[in-house]
Protein backbone atom coordinates (compact mmCIF):
# COMPACT_ATOMS: atom_id res chain seq x y z
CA UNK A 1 0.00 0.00 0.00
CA UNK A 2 0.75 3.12 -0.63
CA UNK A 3 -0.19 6.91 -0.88
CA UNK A 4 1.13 9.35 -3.38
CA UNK A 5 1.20 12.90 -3.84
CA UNK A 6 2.26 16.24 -1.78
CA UNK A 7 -0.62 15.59 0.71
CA UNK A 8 1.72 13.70 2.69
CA UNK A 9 3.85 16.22 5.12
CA UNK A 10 5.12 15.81 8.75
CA UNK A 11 1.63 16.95 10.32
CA UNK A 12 -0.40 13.89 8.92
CA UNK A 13 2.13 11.62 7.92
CA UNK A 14 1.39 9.24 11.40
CA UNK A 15 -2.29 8.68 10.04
CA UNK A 16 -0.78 7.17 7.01
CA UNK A 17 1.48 5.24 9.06
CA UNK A 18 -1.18 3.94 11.60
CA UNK A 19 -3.45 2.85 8.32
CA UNK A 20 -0.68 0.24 7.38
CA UNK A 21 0.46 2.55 4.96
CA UNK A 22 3.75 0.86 4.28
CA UNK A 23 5.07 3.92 1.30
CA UNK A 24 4.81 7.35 0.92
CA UNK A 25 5.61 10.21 -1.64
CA UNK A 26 5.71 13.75 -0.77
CA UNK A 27 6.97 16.81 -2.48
CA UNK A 28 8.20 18.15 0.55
CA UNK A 29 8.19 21.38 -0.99
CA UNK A 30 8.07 24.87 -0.23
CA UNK A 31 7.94 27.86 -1.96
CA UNK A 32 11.50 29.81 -1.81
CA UNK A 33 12.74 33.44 -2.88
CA UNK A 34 14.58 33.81 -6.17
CA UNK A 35 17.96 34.61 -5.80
CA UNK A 36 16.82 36.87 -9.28
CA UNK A 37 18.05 40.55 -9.00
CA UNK A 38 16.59 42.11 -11.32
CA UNK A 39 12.87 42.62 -10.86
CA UNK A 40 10.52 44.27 -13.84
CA UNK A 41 7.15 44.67 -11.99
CA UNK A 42 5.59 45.82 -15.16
CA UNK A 43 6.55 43.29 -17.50
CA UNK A 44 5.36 39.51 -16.54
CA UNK A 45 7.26 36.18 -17.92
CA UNK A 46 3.73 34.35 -17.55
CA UNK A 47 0.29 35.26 -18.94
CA UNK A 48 -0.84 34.12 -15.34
CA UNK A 49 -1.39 37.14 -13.90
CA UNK A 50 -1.76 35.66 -10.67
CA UNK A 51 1.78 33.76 -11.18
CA UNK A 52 4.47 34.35 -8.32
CA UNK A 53 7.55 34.77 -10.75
CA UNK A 54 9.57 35.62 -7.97
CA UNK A 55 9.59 32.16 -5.95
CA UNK A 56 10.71 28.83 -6.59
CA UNK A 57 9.64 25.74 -5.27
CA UNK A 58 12.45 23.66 -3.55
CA UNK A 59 12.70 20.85 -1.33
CA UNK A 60 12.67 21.36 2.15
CA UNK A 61 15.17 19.26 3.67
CA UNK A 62 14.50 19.38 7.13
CA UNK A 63 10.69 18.47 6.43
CA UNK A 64 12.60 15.12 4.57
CA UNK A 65 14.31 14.89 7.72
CA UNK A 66 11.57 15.05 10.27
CA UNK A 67 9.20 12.89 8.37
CA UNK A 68 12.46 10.18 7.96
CA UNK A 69 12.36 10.21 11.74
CA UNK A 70 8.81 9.40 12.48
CA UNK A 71 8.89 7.18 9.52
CA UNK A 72 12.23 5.37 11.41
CA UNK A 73 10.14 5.94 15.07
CA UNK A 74 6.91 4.05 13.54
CA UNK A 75 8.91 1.01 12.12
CA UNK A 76 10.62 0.19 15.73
C-alpha cells in the first residue's frame, strides 16, 4: 500500500502510518525566494497574472528529515 502525492507532510504523515500505509511520496516542498536581482514589476514572464515569478519551489530538507524520523520511530 501506498499513498502518493504532496498531501503527505510531517503533520499527517502518522495517520498514514497507523493505516498500514507501508510507502509514501511527498513533495516536501516549499515555496523559496529567487535569488533573481533584477525585478521588472511591469513586465510579466507568464500570462498568469496571478503567477508568483519571484519564488521557486524547492525541497525542504528538514521536512525530509523530520518525516524520515517518524517514519524510522513508527517502524521500531
Amino acid at each position: 500500500l501506498g499513498v502518493f502525492g504532496a498531501c503527505v507532510r510531517a503533520t499527517n504523515l502518522d495517520t498514514f502510518l497507523h493505516a498500514g500505509i507501508q510507502e509514501v511520496h511527498s513533495s516536501a516542498g516549499q515555496l523559496t525566494a529567487s535569488p533573481m536581482r533584477y525585478r521588472n514589476t511591469g513586465l510579466s514572464m507568464s500570462a498568469d497574472t496571478s503567477a508568483d515569478e519571484y519564488s521557486r519551489y524547492t525541497v525542504d530538507g528538514d521536512a525530509v528529515a523530520a518525516m524520515k524520523a517518524q517514519i524510522a520511530r513508527h517502524a521500531k
